[in-house]
Protein backbone atom coordinates (compact mmCIF):
# COMPACT_ATOMS: atom_id res chain seq x y z
CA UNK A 1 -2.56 -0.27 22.59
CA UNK A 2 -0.73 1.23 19.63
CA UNK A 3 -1.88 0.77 16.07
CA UNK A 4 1.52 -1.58 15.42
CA UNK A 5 0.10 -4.22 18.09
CA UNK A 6 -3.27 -3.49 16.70
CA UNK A 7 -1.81 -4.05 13.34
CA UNK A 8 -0.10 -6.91 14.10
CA UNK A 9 -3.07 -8.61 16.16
CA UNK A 10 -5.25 -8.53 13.14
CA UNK A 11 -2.25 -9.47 10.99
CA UNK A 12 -1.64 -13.00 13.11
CA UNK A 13 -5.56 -13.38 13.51
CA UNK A 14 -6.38 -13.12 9.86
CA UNK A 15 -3.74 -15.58 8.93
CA UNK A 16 -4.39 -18.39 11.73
CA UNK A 17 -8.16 -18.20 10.48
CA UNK A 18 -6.24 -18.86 7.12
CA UNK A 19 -3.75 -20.80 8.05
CA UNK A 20 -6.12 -23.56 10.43
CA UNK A 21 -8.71 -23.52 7.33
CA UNK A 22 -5.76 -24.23 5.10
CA UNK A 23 -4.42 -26.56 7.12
CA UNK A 24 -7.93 -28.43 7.82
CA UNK A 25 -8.80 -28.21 3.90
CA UNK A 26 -5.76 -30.38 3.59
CA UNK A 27 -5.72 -32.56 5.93
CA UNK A 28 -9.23 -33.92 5.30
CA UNK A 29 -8.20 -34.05 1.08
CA UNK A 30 -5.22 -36.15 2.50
CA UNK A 31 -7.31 -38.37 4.47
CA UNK A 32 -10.03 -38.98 1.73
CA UNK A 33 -7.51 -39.52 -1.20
CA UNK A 34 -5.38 -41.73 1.62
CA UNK A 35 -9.10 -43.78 2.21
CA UNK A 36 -9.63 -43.79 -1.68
CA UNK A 37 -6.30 -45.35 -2.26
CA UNK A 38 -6.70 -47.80 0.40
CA UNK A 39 -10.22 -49.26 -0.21
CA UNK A 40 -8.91 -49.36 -4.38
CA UNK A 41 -6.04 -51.81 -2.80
CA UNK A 42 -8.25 -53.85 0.01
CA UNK A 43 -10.58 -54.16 -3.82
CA UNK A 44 -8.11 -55.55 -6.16
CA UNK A 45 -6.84 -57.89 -2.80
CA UNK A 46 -10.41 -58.87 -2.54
CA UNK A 47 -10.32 -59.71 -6.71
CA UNK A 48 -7.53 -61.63 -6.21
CA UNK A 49 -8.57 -63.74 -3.47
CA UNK A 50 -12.34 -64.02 -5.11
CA UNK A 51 -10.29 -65.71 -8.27
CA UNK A 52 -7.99 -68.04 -6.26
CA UNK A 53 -11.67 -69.66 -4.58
CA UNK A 54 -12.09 -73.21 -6.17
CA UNK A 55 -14.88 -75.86 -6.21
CA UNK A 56 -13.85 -79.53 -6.08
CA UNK A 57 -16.04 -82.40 -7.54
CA UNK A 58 -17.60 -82.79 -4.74
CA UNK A 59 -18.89 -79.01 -4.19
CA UNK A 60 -15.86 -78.37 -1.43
CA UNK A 61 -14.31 -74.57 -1.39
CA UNK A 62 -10.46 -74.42 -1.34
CA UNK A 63 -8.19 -70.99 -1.37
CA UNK A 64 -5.31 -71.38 -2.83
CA UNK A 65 -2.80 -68.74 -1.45
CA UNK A 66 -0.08 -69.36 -3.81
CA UNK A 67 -2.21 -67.18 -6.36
CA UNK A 68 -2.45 -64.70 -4.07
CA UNK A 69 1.18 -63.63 -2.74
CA UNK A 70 2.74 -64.51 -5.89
CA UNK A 71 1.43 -61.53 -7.53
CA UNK A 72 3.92 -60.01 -5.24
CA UNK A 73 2.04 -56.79 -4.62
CA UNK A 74 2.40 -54.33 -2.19
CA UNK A 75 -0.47 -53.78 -0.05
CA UNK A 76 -1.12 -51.13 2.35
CA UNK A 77 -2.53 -52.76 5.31
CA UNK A 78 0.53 -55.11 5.69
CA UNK A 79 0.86 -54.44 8.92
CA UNK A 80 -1.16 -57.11 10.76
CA UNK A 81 -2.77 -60.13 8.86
CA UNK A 82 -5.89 -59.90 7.25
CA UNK A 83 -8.91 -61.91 8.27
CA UNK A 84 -11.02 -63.69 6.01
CA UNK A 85 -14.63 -65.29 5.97
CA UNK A 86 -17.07 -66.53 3.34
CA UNK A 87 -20.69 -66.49 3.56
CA UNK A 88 -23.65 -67.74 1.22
CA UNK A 89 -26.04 -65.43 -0.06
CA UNK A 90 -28.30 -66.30 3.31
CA UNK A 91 -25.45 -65.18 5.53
CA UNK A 92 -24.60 -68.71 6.49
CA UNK A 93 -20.78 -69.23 6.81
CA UNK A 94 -18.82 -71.58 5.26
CA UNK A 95 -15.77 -70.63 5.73
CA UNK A 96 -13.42 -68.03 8.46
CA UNK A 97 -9.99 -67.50 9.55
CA UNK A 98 -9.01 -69.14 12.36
CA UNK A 99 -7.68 -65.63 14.38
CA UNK A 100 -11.69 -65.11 14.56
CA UNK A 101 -12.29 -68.31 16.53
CA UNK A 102 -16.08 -68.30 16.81
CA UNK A 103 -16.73 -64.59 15.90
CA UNK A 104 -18.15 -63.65 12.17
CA UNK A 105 -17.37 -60.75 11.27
CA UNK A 106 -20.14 -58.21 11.02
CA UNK A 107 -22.82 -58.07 7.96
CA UNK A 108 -26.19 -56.71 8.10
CA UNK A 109 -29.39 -56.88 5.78
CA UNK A 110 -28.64 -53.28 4.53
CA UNK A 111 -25.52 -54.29 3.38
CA UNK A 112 -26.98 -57.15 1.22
CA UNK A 113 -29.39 -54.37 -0.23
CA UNK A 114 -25.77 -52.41 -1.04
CA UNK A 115 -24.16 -55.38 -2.50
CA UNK A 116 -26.67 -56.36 -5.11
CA UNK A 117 -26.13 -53.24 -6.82
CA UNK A 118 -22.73 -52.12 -6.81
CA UNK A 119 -21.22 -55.58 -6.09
CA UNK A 120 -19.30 -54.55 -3.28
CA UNK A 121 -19.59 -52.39 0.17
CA UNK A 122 -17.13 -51.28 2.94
CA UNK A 123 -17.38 -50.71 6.28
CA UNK A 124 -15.44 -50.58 10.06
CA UNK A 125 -14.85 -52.75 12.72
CA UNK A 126 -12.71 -52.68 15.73
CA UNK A 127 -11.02 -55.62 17.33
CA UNK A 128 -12.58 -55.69 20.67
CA UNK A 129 -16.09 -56.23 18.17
CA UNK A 130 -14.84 -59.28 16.98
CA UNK A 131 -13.08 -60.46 19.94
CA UNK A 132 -9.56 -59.91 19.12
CA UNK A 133 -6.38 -58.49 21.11
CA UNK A 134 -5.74 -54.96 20.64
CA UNK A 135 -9.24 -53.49 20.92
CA UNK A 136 -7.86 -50.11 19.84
CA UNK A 137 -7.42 -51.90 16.13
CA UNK A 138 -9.06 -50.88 13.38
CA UNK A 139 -10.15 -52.61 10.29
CA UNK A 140 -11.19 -52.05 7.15
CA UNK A 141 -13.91 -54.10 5.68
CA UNK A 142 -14.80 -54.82 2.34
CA UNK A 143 -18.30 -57.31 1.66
CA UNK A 144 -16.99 -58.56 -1.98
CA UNK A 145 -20.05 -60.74 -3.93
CA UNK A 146 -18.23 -63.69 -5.68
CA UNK A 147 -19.93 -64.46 -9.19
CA UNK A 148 -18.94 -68.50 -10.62
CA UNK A 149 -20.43 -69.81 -13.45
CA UNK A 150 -22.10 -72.68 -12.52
CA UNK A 151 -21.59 -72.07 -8.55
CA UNK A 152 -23.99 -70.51 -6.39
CA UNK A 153 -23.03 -66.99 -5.38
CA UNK A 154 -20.69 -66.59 -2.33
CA UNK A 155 -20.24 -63.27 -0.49
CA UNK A 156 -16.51 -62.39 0.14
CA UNK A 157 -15.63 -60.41 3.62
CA UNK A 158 -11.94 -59.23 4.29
CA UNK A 159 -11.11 -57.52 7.17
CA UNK A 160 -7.18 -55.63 7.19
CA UNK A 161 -5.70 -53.82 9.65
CA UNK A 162 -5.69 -49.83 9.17
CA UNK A 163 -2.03 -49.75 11.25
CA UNK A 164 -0.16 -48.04 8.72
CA UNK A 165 -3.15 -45.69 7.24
CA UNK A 166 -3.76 -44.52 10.78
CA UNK A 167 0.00 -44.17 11.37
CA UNK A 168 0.16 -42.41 8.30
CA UNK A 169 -2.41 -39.68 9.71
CA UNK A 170 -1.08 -39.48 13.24
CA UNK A 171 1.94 -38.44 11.55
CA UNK A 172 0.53 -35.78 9.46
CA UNK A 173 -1.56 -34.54 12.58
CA UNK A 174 1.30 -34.20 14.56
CA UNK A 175 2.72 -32.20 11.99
CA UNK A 176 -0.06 -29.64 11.92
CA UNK A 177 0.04 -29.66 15.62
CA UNK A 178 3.95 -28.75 15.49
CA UNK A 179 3.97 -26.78 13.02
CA UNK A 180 1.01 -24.15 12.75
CA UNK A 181 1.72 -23.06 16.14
CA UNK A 182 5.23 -22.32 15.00
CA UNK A 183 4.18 -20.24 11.58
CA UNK A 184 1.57 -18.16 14.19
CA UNK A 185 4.50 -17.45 16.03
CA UNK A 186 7.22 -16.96 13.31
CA UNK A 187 4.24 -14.63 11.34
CA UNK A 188 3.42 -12.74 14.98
CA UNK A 189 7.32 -11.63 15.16
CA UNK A 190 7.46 -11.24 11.52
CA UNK A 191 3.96 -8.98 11.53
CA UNK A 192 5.59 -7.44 14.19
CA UNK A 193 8.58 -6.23 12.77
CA UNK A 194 7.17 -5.39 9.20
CA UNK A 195 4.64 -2.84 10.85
CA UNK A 196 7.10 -1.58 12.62
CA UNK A 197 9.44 -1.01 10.09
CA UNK A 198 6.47 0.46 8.36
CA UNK A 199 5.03 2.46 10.77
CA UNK A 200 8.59 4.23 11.42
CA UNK A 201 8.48 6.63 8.88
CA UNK A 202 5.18 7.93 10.76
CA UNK A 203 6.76 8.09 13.80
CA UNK A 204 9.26 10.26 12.53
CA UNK A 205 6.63 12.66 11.20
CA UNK A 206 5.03 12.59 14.51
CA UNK A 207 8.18 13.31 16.56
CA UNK A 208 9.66 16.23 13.69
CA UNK A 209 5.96 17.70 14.12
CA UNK A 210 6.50 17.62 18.16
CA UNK A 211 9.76 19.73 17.49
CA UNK A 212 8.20 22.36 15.19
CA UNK A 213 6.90 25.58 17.16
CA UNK A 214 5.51 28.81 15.83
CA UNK A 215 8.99 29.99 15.59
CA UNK A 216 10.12 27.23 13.32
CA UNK A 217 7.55 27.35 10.56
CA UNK A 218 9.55 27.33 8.34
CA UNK A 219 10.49 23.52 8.75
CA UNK A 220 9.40 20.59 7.19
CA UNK A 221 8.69 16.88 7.28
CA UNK A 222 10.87 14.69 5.00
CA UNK A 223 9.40 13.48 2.59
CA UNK A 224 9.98 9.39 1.80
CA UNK A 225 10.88 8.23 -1.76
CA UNK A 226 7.81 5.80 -2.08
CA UNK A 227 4.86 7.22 -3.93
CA UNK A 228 2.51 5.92 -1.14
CA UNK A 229 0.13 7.25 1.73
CA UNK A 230 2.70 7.92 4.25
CA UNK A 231 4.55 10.27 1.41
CA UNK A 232 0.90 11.66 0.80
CA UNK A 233 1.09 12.30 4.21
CA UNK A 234 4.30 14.32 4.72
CA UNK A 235 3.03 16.43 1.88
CA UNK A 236 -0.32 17.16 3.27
CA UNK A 237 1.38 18.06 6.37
CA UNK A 238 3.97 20.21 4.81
CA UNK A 239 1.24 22.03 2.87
CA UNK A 240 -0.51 22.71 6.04
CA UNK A 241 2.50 23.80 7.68
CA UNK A 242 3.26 26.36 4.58
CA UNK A 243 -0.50 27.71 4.42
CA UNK A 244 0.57 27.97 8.61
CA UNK A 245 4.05 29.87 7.62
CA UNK A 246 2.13 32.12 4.98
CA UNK A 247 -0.86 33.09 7.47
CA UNK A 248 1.66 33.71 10.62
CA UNK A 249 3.60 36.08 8.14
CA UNK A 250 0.25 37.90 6.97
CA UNK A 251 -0.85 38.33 10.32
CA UNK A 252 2.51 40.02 11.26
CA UNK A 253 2.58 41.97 7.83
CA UNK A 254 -0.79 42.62 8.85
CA UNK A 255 -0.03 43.61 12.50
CA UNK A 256 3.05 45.74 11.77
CA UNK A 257 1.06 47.69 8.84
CA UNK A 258 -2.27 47.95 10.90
CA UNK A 259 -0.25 49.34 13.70
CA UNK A 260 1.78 51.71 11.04
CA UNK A 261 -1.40 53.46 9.92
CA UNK A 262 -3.00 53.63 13.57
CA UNK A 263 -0.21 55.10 14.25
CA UNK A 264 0.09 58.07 11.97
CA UNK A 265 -3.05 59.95 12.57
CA UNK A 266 -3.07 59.34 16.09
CA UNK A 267 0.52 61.30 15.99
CA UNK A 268 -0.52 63.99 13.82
CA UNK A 269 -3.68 64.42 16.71
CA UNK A 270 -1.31 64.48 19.47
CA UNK A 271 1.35 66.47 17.78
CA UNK A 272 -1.48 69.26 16.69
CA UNK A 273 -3.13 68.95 20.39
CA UNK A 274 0.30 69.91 22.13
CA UNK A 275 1.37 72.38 19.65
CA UNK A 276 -2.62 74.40 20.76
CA UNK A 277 -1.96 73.64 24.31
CA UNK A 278 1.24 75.47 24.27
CA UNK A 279 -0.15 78.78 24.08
CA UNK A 280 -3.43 80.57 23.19
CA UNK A 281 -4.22 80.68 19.37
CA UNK A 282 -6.57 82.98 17.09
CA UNK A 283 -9.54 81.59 15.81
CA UNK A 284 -8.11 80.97 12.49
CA UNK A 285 -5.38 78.47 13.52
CA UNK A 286 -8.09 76.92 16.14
CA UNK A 287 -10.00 76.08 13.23
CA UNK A 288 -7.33 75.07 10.78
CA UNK A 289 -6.73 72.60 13.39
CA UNK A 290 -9.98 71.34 13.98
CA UNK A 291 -10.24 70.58 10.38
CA UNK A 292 -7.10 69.11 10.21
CA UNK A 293 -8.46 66.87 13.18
CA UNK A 294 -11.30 65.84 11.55
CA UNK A 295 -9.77 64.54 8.28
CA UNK A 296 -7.43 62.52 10.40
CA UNK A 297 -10.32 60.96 12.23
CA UNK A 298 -12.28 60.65 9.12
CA UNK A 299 -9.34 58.62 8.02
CA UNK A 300 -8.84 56.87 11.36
CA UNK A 301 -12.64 56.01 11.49
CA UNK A 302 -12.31 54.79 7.71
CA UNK A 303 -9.11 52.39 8.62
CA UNK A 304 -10.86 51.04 11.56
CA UNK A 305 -14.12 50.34 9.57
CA UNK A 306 -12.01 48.84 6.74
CA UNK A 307 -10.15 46.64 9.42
CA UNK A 308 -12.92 45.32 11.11
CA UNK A 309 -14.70 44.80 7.69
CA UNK A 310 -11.14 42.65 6.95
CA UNK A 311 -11.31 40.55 10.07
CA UNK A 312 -14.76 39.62 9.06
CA UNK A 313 -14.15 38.46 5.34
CA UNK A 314 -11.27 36.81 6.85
CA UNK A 315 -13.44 34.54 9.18
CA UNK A 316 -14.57 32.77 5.76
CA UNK A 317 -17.65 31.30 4.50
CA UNK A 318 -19.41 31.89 8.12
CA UNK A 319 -19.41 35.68 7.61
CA UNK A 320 -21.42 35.16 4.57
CA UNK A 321 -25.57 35.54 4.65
CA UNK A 322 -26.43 34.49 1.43
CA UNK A 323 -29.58 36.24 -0.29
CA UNK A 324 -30.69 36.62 -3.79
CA UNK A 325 -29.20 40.15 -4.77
CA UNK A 326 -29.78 42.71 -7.93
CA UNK A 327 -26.91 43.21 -8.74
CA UNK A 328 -28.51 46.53 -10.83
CA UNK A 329 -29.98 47.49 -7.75
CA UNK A 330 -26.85 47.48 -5.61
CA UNK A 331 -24.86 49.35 -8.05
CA UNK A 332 -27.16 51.93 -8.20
CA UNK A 333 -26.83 52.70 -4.79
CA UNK A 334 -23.43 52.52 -3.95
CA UNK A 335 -23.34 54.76 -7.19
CA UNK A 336 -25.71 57.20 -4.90
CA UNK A 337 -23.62 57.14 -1.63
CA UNK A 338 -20.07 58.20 -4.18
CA UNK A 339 -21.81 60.64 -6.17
CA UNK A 340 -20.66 63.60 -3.45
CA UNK A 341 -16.49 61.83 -4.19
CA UNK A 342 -17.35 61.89 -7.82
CA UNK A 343 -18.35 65.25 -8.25
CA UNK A 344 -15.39 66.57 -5.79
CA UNK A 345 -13.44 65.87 -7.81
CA UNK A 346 -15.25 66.46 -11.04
CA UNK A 347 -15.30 62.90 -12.14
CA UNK A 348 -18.30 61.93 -14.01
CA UNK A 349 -20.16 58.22 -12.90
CA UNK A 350 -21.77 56.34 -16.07
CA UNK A 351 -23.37 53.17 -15.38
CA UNK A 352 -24.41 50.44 -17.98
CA UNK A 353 -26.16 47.19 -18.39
CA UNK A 354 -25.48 44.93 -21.22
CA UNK A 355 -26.66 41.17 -22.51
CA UNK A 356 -30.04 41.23 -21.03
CA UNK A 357 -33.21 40.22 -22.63
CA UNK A 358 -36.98 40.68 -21.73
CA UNK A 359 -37.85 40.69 -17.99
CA UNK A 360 -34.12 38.68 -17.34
CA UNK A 361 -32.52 40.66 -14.58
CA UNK A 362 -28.69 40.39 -12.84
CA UNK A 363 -29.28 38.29 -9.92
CA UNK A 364 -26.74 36.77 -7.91
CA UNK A 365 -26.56 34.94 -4.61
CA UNK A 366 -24.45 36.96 -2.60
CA UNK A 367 -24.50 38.46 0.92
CA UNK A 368 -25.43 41.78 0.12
CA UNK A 369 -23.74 44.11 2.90
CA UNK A 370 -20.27 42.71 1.63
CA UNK A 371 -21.29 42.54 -2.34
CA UNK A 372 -21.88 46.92 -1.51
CA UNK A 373 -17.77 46.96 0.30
CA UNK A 374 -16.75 45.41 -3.02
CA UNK A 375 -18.50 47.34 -5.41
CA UNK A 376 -18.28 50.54 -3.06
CA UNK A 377 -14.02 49.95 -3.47
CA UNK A 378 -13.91 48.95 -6.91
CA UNK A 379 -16.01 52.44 -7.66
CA UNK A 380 -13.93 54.46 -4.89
CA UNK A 381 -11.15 53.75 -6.06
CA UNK A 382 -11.52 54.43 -9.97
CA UNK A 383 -12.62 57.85 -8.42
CA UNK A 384 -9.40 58.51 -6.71
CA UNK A 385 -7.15 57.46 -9.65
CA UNK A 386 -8.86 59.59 -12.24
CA UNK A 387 -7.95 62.90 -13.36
CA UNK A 388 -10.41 65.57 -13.31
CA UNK A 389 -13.69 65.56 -16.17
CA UNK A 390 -12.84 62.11 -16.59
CA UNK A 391 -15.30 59.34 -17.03
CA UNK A 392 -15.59 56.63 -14.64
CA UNK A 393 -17.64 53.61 -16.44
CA UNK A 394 -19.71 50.45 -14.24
CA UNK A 395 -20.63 47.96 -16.46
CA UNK A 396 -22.78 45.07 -15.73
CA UNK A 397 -22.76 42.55 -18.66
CA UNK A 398 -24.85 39.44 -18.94
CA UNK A 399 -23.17 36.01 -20.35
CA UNK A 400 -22.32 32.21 -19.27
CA UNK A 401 -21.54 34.79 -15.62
CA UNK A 402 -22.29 37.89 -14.34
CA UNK A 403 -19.56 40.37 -15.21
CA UNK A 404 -19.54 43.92 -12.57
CA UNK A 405 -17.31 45.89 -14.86
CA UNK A 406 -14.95 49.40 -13.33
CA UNK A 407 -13.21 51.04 -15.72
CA UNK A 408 -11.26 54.60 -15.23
CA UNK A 409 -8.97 56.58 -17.35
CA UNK A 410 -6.39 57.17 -14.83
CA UNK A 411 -2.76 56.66 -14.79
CA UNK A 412 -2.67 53.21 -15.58
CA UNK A 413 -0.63 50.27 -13.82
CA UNK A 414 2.38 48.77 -14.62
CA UNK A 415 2.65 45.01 -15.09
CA UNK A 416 4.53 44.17 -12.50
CA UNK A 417 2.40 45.58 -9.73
CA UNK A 418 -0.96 44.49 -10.96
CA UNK A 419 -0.27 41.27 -9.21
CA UNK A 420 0.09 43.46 -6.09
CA UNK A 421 -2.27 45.81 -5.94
CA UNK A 422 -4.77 43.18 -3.83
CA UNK A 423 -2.43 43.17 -1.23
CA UNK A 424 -3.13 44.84 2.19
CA UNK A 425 -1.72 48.16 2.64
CA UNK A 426 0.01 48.31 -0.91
CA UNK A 427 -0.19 51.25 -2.88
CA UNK A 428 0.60 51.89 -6.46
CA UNK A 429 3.90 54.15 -6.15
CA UNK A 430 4.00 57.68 -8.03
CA UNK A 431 0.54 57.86 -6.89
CA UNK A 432 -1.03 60.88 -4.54
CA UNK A 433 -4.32 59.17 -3.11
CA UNK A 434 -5.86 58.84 0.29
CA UNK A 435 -6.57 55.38 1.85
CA UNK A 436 -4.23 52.38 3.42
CA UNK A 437 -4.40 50.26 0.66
CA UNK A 438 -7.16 47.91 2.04
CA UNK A 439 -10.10 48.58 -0.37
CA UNK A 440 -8.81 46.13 -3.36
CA UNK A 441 -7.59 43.45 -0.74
CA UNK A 442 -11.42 43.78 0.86
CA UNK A 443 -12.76 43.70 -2.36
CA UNK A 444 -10.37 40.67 -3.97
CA UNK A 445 -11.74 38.88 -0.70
CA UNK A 446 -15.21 39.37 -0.72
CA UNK A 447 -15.21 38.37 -4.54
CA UNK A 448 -13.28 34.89 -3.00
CA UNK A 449 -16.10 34.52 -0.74
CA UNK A 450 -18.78 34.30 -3.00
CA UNK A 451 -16.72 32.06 -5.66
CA UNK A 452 -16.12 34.88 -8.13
CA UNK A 453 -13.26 35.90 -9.43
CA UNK A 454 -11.61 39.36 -9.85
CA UNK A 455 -9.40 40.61 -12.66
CA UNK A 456 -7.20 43.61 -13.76
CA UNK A 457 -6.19 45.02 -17.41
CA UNK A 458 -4.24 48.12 -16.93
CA UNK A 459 -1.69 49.86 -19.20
CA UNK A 460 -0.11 52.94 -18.30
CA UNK A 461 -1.21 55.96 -19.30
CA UNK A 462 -4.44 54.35 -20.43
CA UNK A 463 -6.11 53.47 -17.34
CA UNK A 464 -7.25 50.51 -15.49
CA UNK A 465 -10.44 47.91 -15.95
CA UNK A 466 -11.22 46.00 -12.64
CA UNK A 467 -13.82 43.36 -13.45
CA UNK A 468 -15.86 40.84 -11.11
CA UNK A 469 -17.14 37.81 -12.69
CA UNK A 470 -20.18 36.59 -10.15
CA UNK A 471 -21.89 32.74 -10.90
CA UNK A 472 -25.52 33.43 -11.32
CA UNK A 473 -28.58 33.49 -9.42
CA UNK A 474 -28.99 29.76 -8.26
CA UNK A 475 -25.62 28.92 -7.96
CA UNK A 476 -24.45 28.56 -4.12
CA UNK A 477 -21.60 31.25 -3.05
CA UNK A 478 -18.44 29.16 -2.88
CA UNK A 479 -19.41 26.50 -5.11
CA UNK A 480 -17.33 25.11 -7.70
């Protein structure tokens, strides 16, 4: 069942619940102010006929029903005549219509009770109780207490037909029986339409996202005009379907580049293997070329390891084994393992800890085997870029975070490549260094990893100043 019929199911079913307990609300206020109206008339009728009774000298009861109809009113129960019959106070009658032949019309003892203290009670008969045709008939009764000065006290009982109040209601109940079925169905085709018209613009997303392969990333959804969910929607979707476009083009940047600097060595190997196998060789070119071998698989080992250390940051927050690391401590011993690079090239390593009081120490919740890649690249590389007898400077200051501080007095970067020098494979041109260009991309997303954040200052000529800004001690890696 698709969510439009599902949609329109609940739409119909929540508004027949509403619609019948509308509809019943209103009928029953009908039939109560209808009832109200009609025992207020059958009252004053009963008034009027109470004050045309008359005693004659000799204690007789007469009606007369000229003061009755010439009021000229317009009762509600004139459809059938009324039937009348007076009682005394002991229930004896004295006087009844002749339509009731020998039938009274009904009182009981609890209605006496009533009529002493409001004056007046109502009640229901049907013909067939009182002997009439019709039985189906209703009537209304009214018990009306008739107070004389100087007369004993009478009670009053008129019985009218309900013909036209029950009329009235059959009426109205056929109307709710016509007519609610026909809003549920008007409101079904309605509901049906509307969520249709609705749902369309998600159909459209679904079928454009059918039609959009790996090869046409670069697509998107349209995106409606309404600020509403299904335009929240399309841009969700079309921001999932750029991160998509961005990573596809990374991974074959990534590829094509990886592949590139596979490549190379493994040529040089081969080219130096067939040039030996040509022809015997003193020992001096033999080892000329074995050292020449080496470096290149010193450098193929070192892209491998830097590649496979890539794939693993790039697997995300899962990589990361989280441990409460000194940060001191860690630079101190990556500081160890570049001492032999430092001293090749007759750079000088000077290491620093600032903002620190008492027994506080530079803790930091970090995985510790990828917090030594990134602080292992940051120092490696400052080595590389600096000139001879230079100074290469690791700070580690103390404030609201935990600043790792590399700064060297190399060559300096221009402005618009310090944006770029995190990418993979990019090196800074007019620069003669070993490495791929991975080691500030590694480090960039290590420091990602762990929530930090990594920052350049660089001006040529004057050096460069990579700095790591870690969140301390308690705070989770990745945490905002």
């Amino acid at each position: 069942m698709s969510i439009r019929v599902r949609l329109t199911i609940l739409f119909v079913g929540i508004f027949t619940v509403t619609l019948l307990i509308f509809s019943s609300l209103l009928y029953n206020a009908f039939s109560e102010t209808q009832q109200r109206e009609f025992d207020v008339a059958l009252y004053n009728h009963a008034v009027d006929i109470a004050n045309s009774l008359d005693f004659d000298l000799f204690g007789s009861l007469s009606i007369d029903a000229r003061n009755i109809y010439d009021q000229q009113k317009l009762l509600p129960f004139s459809l059938g005549r009324s039937l009348l019959q007076i009682r005394r106070l002991d229930g004896t009658t004295i006087l009844r219509a002749e339509e009731l032949g020998g039938n009274d019309l009904p009182f009981q003892e609890n209605d006496f009770s009533e009529l002493q203290d409001r004056g007046h009670g109502y009640g229901n008969v049907r013909a067939r109780e009182l002997g009439l045709e019709g039985e189906n008939v209703a009537y209304r009764l009214i018990n009306y207490v008739v107070k004389r000065p100087g007369y004993p006290m009478l009670i009053l009982q008129i019985a009218v037909p309900k013909t036209l109040l029950e009329a009235e209601r059959r009426g109205i109940r056929a109307f709710f029986i016509l007519a609610v079925p026909l809003i549920i169905l008007i409101s079904a085709a309605g509901g049906y339409w509307f969520s249709r018209r609705a749902l369309k613009p998600v159909k459209d997303i679904i079928a454009k996202t059918e039609s959009i392969h790996a090869d046409r990333l670069s697509e998107r959804l349209p995106v409606p005009e309404e600020n509403d969910e299904i335009r929240h929607l399309s841009e969700t979707v079309n921001g999932l379907l750029q991160r998509l476009e961005d990573a596809f083009k990374s991974q074959e940047r990534f590829i094509a580049d990886a592949s590139h600097q596979l490549k190379t060595p493994l040529a040089v190997l081969r080219g130096e293997l067939d040039v030996l196998l040509r022809g015997a060789r003193d020992q001096k070119e033999v080892d000329a070329f074995l050292e020449s071998a080496s470096q290149e698989i010193v450098s193929l080992s070192k892209t491998i390891e830097d590649l496979l250390l890539l794939a693993r940051v790039d697997a995300g927050k899962a990589a990361v084994f989280a441990t409460e690391v000194r940060l001191d401590d860690l630079v101190l011993t990556e500081l160890a393992r570049l001492e032999k690079l430092a001293k090749g090239k007759g750079v000088k390593l000077h290491f620093d800890i600032t903002g620190f009081e008492g027994d506080e120490t530079p803790n930091v919740k970090a995985d510790r085997d990828l917090l030594g890649h990134l602080i292992y690249n940051l120092i490696e590389n400052a080595i590389k870029y600096s000139p001879s007898s230079q100074v290469v400077r690791v700070t580690v200051n103390n404030g609201p975070r935990v600043e790792l501080a590399v700064a060297d007095r190399g060559p300096g970067i221009e402005a618009a490549e310090q944006e770029r020098v995190f990418d993979r494979f990019y090196r800074v041109a007019q620069t003669r260094t070993t490495g791929v260009g991975l080691g500030l991309a590694i480090a960039q997303k290590i420091a990602q990893l762990h929530g930090a954040k990594i920052t350049v200052k660089s001006e040529p000529g004057e050096g460069s100043r990579f700095a790591v800004e870690f969140k301390k001690g308690l705070e989770r890696p990745g945490s905002t």
